[in-house]
C-alpha atoms as a PDB file:
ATOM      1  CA  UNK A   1      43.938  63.337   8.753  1.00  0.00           C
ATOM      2  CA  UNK A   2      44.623  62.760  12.491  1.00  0.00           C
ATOM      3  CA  UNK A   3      40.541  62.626  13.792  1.00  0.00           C
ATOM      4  CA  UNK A   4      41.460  64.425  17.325  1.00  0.00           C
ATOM      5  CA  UNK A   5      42.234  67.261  15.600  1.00  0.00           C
ATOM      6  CA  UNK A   6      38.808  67.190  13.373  1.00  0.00           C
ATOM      7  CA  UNK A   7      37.711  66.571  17.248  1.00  0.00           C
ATOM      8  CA  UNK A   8      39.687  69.733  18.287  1.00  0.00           C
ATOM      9  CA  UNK A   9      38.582  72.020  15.734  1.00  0.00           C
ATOM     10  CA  UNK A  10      34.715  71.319  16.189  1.00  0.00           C
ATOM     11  CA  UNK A  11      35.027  71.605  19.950  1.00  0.00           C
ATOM     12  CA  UNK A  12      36.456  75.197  19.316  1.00  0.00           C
ATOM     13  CA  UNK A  13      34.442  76.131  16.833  1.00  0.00           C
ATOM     14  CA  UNK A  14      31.027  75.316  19.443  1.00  0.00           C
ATOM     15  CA  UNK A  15      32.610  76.661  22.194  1.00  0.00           C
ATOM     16  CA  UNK A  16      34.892  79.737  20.596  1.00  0.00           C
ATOM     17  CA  UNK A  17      37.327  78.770  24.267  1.00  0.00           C
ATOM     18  CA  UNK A  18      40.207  76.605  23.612  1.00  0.00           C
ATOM     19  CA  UNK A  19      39.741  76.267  27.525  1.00  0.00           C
ATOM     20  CA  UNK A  20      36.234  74.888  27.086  1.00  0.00           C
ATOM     21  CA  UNK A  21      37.103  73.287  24.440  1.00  0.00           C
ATOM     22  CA  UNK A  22      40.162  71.231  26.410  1.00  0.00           C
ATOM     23  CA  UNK A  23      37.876  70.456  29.146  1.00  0.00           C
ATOM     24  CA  UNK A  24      35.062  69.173  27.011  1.00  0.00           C
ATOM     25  CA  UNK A  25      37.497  66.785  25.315  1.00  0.00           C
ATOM     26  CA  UNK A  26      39.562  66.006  28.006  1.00  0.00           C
ATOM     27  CA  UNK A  27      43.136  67.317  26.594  1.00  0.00           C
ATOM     28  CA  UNK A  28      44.975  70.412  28.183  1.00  0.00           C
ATOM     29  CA  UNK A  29      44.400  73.318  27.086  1.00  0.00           C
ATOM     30  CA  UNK A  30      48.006  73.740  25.174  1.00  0.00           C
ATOM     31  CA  UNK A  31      47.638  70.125  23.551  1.00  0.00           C
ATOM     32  CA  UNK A  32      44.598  71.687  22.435  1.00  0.00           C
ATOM     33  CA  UNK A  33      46.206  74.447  21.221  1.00  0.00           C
ATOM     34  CA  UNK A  34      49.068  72.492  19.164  1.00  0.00           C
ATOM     35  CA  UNK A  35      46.199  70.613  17.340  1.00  0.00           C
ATOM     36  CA  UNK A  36      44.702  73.511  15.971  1.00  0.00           C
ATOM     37  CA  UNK A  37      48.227  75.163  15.284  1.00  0.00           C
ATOM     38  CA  UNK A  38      49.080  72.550  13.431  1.00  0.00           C
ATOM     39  CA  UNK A  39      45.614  71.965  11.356  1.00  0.00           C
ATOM     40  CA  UNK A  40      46.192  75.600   9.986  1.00  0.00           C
ATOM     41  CA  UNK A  41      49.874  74.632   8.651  1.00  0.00           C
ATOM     42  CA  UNK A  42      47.922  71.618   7.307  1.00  0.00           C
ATOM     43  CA  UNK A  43      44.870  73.732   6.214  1.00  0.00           C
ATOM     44  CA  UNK A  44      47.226  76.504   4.571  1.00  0.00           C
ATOM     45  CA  UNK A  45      45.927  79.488   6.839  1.00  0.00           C
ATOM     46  CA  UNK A  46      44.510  80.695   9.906  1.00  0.00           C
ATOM     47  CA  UNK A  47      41.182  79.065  10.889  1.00  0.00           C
ATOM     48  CA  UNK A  48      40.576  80.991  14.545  1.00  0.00           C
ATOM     49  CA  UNK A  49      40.898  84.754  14.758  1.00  0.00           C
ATOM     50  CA  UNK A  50      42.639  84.780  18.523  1.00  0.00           C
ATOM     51  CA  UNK A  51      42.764  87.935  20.837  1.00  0.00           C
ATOM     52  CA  UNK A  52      42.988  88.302  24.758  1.00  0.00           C
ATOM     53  CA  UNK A  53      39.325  88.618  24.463  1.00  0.00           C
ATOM     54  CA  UNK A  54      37.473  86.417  22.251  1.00  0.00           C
ATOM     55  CA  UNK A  55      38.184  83.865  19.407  1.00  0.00           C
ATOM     56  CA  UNK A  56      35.766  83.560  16.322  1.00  0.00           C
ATOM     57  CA  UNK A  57      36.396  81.607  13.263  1.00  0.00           C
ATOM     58  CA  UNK A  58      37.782  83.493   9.870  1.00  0.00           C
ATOM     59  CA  UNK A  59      36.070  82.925   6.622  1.00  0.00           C
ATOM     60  CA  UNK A  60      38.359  79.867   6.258  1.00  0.00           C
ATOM     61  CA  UNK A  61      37.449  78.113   9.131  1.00  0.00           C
ATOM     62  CA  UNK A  62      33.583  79.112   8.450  1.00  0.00           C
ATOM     63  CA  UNK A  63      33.989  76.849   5.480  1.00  0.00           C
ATOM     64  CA  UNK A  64      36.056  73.830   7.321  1.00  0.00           C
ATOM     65  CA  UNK A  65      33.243  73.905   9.750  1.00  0.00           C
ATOM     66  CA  UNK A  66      30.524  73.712   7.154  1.00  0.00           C
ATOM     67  CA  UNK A  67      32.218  71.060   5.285  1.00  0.00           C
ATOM     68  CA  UNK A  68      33.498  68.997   8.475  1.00  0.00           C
ATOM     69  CA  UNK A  69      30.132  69.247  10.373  1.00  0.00           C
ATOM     70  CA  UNK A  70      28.105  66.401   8.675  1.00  0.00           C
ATOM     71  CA  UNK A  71      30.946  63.983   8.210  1.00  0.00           C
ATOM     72  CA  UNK A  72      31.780  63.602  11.379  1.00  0.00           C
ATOM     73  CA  UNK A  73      28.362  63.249  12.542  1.00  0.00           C
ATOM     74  CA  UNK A  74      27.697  60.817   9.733  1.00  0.00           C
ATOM     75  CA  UNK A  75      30.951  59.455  11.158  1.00  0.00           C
ATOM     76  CA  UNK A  76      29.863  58.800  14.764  1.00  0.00           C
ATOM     77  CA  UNK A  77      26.412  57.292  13.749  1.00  0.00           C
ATOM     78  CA  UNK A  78      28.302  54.970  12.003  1.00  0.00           C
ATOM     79  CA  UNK A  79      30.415  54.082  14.781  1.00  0.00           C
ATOM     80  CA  UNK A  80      27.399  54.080  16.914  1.00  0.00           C
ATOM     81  CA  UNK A  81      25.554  51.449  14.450  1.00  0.00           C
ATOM     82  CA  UNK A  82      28.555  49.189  14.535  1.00  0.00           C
ATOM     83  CA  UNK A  83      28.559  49.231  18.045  1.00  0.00           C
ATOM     84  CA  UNK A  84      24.883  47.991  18.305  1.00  0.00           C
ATOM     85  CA  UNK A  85      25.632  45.476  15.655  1.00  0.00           C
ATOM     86  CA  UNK A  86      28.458  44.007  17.939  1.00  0.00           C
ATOM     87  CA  UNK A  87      26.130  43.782  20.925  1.00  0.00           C
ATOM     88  CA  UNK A  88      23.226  42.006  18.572  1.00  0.00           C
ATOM     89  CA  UNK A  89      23.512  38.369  18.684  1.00  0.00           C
ATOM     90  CA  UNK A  90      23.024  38.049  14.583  1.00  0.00           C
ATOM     91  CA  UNK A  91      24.878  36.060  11.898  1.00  0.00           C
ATOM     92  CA  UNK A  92      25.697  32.647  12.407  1.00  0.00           C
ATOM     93  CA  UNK A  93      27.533  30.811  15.771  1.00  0.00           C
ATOM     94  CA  UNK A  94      29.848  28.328  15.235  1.00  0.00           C
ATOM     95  CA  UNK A  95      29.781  25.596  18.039  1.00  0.00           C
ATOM     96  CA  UNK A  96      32.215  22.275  17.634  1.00  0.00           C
ATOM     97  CA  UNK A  97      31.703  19.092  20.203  1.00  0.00           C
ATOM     98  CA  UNK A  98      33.663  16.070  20.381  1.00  0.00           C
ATOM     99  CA  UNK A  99      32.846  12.207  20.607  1.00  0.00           C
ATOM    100  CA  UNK A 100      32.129  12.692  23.794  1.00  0.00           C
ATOM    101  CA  UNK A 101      30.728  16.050  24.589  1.00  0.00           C
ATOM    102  CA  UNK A 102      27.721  15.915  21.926  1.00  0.00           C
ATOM    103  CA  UNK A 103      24.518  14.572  23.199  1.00  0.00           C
ATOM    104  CA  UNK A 104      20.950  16.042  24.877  1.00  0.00           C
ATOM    105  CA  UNK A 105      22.462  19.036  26.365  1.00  0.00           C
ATOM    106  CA  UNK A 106      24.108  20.490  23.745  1.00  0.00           C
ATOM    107  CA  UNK A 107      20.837  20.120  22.031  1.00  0.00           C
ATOM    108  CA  UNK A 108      18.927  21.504  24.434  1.00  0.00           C
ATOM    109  CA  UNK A 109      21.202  24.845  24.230  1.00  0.00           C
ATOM    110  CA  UNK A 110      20.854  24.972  20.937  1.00  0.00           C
ATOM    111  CA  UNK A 111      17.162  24.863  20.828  1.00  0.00           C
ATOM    112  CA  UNK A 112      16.779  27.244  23.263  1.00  0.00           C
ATOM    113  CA  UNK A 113      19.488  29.897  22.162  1.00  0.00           C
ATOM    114  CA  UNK A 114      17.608  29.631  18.504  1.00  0.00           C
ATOM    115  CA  UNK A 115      14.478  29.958  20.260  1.00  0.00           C
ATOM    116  CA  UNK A 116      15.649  33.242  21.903  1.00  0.00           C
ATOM    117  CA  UNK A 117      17.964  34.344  18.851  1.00  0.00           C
ATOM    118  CA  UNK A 118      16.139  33.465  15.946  1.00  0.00           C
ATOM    119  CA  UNK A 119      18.501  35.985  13.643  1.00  0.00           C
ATOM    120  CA  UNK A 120      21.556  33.743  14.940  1.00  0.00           C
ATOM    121  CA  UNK A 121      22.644  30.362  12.394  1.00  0.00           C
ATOM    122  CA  UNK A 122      24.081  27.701  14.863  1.00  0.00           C
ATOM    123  CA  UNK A 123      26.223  25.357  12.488  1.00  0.00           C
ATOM    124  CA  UNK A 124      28.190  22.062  14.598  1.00  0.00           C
ATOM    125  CA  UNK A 125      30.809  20.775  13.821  1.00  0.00           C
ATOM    126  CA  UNK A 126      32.664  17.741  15.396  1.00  0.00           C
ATOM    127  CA  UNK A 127      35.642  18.851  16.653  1.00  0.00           C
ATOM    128  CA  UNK A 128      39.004  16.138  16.549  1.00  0.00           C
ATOM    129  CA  UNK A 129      40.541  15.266  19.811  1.00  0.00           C
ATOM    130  CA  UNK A 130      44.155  16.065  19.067  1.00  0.00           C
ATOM    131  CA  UNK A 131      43.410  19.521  17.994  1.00  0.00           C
ATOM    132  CA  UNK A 132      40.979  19.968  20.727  1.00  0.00           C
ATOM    133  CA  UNK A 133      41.605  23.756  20.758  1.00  0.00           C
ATOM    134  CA  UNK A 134      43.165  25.054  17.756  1.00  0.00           C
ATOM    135  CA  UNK A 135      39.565  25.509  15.744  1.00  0.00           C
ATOM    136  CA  UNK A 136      38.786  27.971  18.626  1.00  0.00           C
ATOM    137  CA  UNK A 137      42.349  29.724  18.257  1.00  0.00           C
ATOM    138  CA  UNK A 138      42.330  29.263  14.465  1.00  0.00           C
ATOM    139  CA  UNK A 139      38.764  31.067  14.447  1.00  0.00           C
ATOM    140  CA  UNK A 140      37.453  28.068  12.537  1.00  0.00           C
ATOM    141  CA  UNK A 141      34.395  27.861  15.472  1.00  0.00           C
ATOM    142  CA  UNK A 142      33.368  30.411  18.161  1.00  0.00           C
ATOM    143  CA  UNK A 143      32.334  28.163  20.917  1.00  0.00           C
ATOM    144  CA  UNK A 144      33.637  24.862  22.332  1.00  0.00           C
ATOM    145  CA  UNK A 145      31.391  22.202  24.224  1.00  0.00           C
ATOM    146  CA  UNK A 146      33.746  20.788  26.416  1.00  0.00           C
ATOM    147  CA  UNK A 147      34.948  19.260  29.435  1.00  0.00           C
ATOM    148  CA  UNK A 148      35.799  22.356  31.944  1.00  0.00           C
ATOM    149  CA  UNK A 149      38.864  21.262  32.745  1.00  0.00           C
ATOM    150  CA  UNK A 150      41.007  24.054  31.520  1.00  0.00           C
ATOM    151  CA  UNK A 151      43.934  25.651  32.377  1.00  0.00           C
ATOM    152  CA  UNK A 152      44.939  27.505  29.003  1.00  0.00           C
ATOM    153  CA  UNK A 153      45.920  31.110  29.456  1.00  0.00           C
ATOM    154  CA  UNK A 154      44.160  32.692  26.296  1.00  0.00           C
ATOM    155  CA  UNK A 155      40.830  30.271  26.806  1.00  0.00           C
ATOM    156  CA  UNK A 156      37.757  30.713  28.627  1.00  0.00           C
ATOM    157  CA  UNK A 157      36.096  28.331  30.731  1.00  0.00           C
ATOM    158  CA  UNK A 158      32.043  29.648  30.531  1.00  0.00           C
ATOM    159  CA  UNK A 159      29.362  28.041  32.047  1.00  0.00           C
ATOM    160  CA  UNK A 160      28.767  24.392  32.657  1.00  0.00           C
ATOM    161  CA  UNK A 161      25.116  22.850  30.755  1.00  0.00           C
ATOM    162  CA  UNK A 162      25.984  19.480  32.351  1.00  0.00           C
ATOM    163  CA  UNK A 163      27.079  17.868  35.072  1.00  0.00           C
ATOM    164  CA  UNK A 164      28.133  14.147  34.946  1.00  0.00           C
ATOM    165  CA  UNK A 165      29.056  11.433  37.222  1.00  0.00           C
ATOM    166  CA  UNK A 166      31.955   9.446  36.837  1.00  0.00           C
ATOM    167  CA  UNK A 167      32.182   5.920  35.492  1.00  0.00           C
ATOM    168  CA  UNK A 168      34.872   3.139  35.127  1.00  0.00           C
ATOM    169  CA  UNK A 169      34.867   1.553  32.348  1.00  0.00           C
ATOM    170  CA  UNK A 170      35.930  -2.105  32.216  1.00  0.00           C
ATOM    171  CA  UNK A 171      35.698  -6.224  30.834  1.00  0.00           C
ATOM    172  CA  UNK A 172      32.504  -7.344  31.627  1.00  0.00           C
ATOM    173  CA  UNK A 173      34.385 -10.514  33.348  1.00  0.00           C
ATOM    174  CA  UNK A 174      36.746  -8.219  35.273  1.00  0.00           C
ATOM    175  CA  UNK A 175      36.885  -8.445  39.339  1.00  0.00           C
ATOM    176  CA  UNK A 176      35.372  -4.810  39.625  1.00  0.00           C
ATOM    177  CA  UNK A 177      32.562  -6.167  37.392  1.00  0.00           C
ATOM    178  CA  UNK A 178      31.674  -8.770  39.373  1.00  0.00           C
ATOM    179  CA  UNK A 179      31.812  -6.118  42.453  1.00  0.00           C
ATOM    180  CA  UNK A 180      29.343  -3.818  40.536  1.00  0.00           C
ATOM    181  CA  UNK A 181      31.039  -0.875  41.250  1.00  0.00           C
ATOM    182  CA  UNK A 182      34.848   0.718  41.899  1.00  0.00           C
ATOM    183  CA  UNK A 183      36.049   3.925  43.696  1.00  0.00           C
ATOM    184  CA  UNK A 184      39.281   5.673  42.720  1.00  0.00           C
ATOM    185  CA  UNK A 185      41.522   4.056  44.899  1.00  0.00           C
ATOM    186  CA  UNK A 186      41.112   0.874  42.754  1.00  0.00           C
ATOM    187  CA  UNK A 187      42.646   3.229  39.329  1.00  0.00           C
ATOM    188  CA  UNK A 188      45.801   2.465  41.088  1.00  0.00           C
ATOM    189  CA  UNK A 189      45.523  -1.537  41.156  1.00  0.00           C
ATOM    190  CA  UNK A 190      45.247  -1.493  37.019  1.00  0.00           C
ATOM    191  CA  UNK A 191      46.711  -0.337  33.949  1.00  0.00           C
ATOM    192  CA  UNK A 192      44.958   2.752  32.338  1.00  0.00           C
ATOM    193  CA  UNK A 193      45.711   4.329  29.144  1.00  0.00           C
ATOM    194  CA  UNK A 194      48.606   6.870  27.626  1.00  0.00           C
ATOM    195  CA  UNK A 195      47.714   8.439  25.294  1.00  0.00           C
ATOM    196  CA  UNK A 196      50.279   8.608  22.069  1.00  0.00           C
ATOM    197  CA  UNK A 197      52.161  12.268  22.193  1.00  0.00           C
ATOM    198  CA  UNK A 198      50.768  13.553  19.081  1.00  0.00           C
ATOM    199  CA  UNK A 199      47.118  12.669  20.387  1.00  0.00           C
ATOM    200  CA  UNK A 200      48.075  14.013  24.176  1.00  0.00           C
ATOM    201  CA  UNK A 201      45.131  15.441  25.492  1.00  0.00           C
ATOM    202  CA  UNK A 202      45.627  19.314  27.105  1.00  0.00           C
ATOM    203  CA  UNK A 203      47.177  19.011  30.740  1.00  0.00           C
ATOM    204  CA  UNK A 204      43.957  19.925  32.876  1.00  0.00           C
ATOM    205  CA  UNK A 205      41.977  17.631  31.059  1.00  0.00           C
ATOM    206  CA  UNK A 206      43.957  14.554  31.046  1.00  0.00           C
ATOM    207  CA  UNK A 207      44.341  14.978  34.666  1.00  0.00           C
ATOM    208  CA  UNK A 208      40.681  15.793  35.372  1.00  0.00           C
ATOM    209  CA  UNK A 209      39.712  12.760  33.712  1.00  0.00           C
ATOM    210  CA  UNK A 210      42.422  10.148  34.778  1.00  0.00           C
ATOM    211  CA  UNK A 211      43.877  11.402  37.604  1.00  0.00           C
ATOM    212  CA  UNK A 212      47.717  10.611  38.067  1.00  0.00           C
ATOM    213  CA  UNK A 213      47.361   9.882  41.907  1.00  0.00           C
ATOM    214  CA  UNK A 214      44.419   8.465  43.656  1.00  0.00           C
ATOM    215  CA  UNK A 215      42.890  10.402  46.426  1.00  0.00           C
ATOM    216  CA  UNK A 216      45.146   8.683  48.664  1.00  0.00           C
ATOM    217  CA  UNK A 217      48.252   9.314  46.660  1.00  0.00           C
ATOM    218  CA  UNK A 218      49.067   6.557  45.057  1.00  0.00           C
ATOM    219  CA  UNK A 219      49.890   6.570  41.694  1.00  0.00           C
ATOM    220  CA  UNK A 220      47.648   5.648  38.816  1.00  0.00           C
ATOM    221  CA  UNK A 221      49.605   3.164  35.917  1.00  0.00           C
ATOM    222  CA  UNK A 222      48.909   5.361  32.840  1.00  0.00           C
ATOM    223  CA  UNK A 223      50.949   2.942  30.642  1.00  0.00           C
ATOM    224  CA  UNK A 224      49.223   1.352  27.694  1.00  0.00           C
ATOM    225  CA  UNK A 225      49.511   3.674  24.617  1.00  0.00           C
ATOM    226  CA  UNK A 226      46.542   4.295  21.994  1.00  0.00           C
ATOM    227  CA  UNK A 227      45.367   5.909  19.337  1.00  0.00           C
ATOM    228  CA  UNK A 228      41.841   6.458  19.175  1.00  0.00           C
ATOM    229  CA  UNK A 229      39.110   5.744  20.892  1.00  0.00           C
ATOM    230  CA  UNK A 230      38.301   2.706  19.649  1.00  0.00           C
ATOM    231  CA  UNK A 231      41.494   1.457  20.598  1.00  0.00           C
ATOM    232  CA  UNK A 232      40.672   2.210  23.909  1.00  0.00           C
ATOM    233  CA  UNK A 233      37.492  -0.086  24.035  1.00  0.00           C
ATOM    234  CA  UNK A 234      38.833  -2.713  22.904  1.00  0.00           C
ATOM    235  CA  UNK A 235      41.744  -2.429  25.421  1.00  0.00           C
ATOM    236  CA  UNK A 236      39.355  -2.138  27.694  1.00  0.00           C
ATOM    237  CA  UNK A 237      37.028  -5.098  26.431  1.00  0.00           C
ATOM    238  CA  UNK A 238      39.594  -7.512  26.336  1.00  0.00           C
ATOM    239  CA  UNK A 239      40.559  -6.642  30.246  1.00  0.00           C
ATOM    240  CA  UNK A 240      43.748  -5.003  29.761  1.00  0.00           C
ATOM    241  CA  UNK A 241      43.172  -1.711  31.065  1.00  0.00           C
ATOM    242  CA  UNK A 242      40.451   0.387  33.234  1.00  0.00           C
ATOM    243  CA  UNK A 243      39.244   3.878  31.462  1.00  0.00           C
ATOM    244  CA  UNK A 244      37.609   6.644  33.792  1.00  0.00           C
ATOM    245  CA  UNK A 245      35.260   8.532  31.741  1.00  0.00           C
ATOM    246  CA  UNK A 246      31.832   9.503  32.540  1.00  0.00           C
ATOM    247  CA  UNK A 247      28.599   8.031  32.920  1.00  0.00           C
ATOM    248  CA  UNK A 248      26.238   7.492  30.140  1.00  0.00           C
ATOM    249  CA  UNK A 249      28.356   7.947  27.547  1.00  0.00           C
ATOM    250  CA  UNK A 250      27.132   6.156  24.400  1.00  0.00           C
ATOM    251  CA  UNK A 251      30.120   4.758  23.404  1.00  0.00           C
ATOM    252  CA  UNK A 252      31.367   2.970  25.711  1.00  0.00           C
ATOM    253  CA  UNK A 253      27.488   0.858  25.937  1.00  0.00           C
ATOM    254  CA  UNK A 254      28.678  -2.228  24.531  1.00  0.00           C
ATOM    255  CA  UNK A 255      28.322  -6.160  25.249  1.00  0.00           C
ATOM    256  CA  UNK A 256      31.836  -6.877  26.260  1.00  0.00           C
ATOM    257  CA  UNK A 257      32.114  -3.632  28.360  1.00  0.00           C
ATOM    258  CA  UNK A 258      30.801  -3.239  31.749  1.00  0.00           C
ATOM    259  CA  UNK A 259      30.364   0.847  32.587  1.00  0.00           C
ATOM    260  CA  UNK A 260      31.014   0.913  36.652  1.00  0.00           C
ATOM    261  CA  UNK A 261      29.645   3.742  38.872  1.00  0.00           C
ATOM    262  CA  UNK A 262      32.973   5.523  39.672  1.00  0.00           C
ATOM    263  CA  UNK A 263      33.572   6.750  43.562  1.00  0.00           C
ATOM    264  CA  UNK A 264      35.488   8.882  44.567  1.00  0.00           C
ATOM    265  CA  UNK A 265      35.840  11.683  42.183  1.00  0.00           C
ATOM    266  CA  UNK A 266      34.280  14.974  41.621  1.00  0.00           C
ATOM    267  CA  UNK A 267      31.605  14.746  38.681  1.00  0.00           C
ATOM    268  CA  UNK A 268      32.963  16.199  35.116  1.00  0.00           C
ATOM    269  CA  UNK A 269      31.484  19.518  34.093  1.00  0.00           C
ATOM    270  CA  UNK A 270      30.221  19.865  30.700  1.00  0.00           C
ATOM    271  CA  UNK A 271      30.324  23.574  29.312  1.00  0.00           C
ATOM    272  CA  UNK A 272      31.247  26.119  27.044  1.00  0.00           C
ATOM    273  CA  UNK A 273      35.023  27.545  26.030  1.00  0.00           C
ATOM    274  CA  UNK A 274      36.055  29.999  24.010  1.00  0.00           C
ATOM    275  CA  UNK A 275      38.865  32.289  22.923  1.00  0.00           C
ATOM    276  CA  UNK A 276      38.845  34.830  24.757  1.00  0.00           C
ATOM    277  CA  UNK A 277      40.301  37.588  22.365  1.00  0.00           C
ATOM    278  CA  UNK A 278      37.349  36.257  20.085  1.00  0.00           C
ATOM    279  CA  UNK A 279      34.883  36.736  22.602  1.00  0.00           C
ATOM    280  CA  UNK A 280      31.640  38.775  20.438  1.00  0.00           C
ATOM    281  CA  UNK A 281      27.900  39.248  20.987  1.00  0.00           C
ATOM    282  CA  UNK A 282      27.384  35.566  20.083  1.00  0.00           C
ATOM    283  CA  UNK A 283      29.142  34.080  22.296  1.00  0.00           C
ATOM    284  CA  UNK A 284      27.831  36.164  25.121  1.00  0.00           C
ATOM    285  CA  UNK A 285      24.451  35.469  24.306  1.00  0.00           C
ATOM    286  CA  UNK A 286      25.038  31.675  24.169  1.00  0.00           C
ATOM    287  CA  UNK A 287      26.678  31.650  27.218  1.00  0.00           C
ATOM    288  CA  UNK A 288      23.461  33.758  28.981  1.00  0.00           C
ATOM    289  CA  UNK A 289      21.309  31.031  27.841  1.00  0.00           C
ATOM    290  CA  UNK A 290      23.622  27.806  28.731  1.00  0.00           C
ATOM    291  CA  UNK A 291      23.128  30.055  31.837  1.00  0.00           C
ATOM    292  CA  UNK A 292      19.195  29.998  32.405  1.00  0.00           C
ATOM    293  CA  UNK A 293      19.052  26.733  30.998  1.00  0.00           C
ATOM    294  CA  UNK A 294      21.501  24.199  32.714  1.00  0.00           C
ATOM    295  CA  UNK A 295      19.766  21.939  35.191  1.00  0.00           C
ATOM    296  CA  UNK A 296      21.568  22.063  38.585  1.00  0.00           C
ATOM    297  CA  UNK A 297      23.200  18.875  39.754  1.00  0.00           C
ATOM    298  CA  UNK A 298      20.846  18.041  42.985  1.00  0.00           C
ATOM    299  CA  UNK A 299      23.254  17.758  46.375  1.00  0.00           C
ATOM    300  CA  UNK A 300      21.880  15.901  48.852  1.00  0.00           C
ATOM    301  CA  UNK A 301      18.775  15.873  50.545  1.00  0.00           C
ATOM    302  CA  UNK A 302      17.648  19.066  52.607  1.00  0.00           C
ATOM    303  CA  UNK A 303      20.925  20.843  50.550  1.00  0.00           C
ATOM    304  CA  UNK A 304      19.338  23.287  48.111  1.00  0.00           C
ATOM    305  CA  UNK A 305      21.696  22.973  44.746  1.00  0.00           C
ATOM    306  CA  UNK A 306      24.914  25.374  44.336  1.00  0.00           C
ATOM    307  CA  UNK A 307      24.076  28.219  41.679  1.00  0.00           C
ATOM    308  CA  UNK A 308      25.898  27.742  38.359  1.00  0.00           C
ATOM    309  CA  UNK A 309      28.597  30.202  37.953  1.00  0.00           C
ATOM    310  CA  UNK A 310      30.730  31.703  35.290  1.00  0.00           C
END
C-alpha cells in the first residue's frame, strides 16, 4: 500500500474537499483525485459519495476510516520516536586514534563528552596508519582523532581539540642539534622520509606534515623509504634523515634523538573526522563538546585568540 494515498484518503475524509484536502497535503487537486480513484479500484468500491455539492464518505469508506485512523497515527508516533532517538546522543561512540594522535586531549574529550552524555559508551580503538580512513568508511568507528589535514571528498574535517607546534626531529650529534633549533628552509638541505606505497599516507596529510617545497620553494628530498615508524627513528637516530612531526610527541623522546623547535610552519591541528554520510546524533554531540572544550592556541601578546571553527 502506497502511504500517500492512506495520506490522501484521511485528508478527504477530515476535510470532505478534495480541494482542501490538496492544499493541506500539498498535491494538486487532480493528483489528489487519481489517488483516491485508484484506492477504490484497489479497495473494490466507491469510498466518497461525489456531487457538485458536497462529498461524504459511503458505508465503505466509514469503515476504511475507522480501521485506517489509529494505524497511521500509531504510525507517525513511531516515526516521531525514531526521530528523537536519532537526535539523542545514546548507545555507544566509536572513536579510533593513531600513534600519534592519542594523548591528553583526546582524553580530555572523552571525559567531558561522558560527563555530559552519560547514556553514550565511548570505546577507542587504535587506528593503523595505512588504512587511516577506511574504519571510518567501513563503519568500523564513528569518529577519527586526527590530523586536519584533509582533503577527501566524502570526509569531514570537525573541530580541532589541539593545536601543536612543529618539531624536527633529528641525531642528537647532527649540525641542527648543535644549533638548538631549525626552520623549514633547512628540510631542503637533508634527506627526509618516503614513505613505502602501500603505507602512503593520504595526500593532504603527507603534505601538511612534510611539505614538498620549503616556504621559499625549494624542494624538500623525500627519498629514504620506510615502513613503520620505528624505522623512521632509527633513520633518524643514526643521522640519515630529518622527520617534521610535532612537538611533544612521546615517541620520538629518546636518547639518541634530539626533538628541534621547528620554524617556519603553521602548527598541526588535532581534531575530529568523520564520514560524512555516517554523520548521527553521536557524532554531533562529540563534536559540540570538542567544541566548548578545546583550549585556544594563544597568538601573541595584546592578540585575543581566533575562535575555533567548524
Amino acid at each position: 500500500m502506497d502511504l500517500i494515498r492512506v495520506q490522501a484518503f484521511l485528508a478527504v475524509a477530515d476535510e470532505l474537499h478534495f480541494g482542501r484536502a490538496a492544499q493541506r497535503l500539498g498535491l494538486s487537486q487532480p493528483r489528489v483525485s487519481r489517488l483516491i480513484s485508484a484506492l477504490e479500484r484497489e479497495a473494490g468500491g466507491a469510498l466518497f459519495d461525489r456531487t457538485t455539492r458536497r462529498v461524504r464518505l459511503t458505508p465503505l469508506g466509514d469503515r476504511l476510516r475507522d480501521g485506517w485512523r489509529p494505524a497511521y497515527g500509531q504510525l507517525l508516533a513511531t516515526l516521531d520516536d525514531a526521530r528523537a532517538a536519532a537526535r539523542r546522543p545514546e548507545g555507544i561512540l566509536r572513536v579510533g586514534f593513531t600513534l600519534t594522535t592519542g594523548g591528553p586531549a583526546l582524553t580530555q574529550l572523552v571525559r567531558a563528552f561522558t560527563a555530559a552524555y552519560p547514556g553514550c559508551d565511548v570505546r577507542l580503538r587504535e587506528v593503523s596508519q595505512p588504512d587511516l580512513y577506511e574504519p571510518l568508511r567501513r563503519d568500523d568507528i564513528d569518529v577519527l582523532v586526527g590530523w586536519l589535514a584533509v582533503d577527501e571528498p566524502d570526509l569531514t574535517a570537525g573541530p580541532a581539540i589541539e593545536h601543536r607546534d612543529r618539531a624536527l626531529a633529528v641525531s642528537r650529534d647532527h649540525p641542527l642539534a648543535r644549533r638548538g633549533s631549525a626552520t623549514a628552509e633547512d628540510l631542503a638541505d637533508y634527506e627526509t622520509v618516503r614513505a613505502r606505497p602501500d603505507l602512503v599516507l593520504p595526500g593532504a596529510l603527507r603534505d601538511a606534515i612534510s611539505p614538498p617545497r620549503t616556504p621559499s620553494g625549494r624542494l624538500v628530498r623525500r627519498t629514504r623509504s620506510v615502513a613503520s615508524m620505528q624505522e623512521v627513528f632509527e633513520l633518524v637516530a643514526s643521522g640519515q634523515i630529518v622527520h617534521p612531526t610535532a612537538a611533544g610527541l612521546t615517541l620520538a623522546q629518546r636518547g639518541d634523538i634530539a626533538l628541534l623547535p621547528l620554524d617556519g610552519l603553521p602548527p598541526l591541528r588535532l581534531g575530529l573526522i568523520w564520514c560524512t554520510a555516517h554523520e548521527n546524533a553521536r557524532i554531533r554531540a562529540l563534536a559540540e563538546v570538542a567544541e566548548g572544550a578545546a583550549t585556544p592556541r594563544p597568538g601573541p601578546p595584546g592578540v585575543a585568540p581566533a575562535p575555533v571553527r567548524r
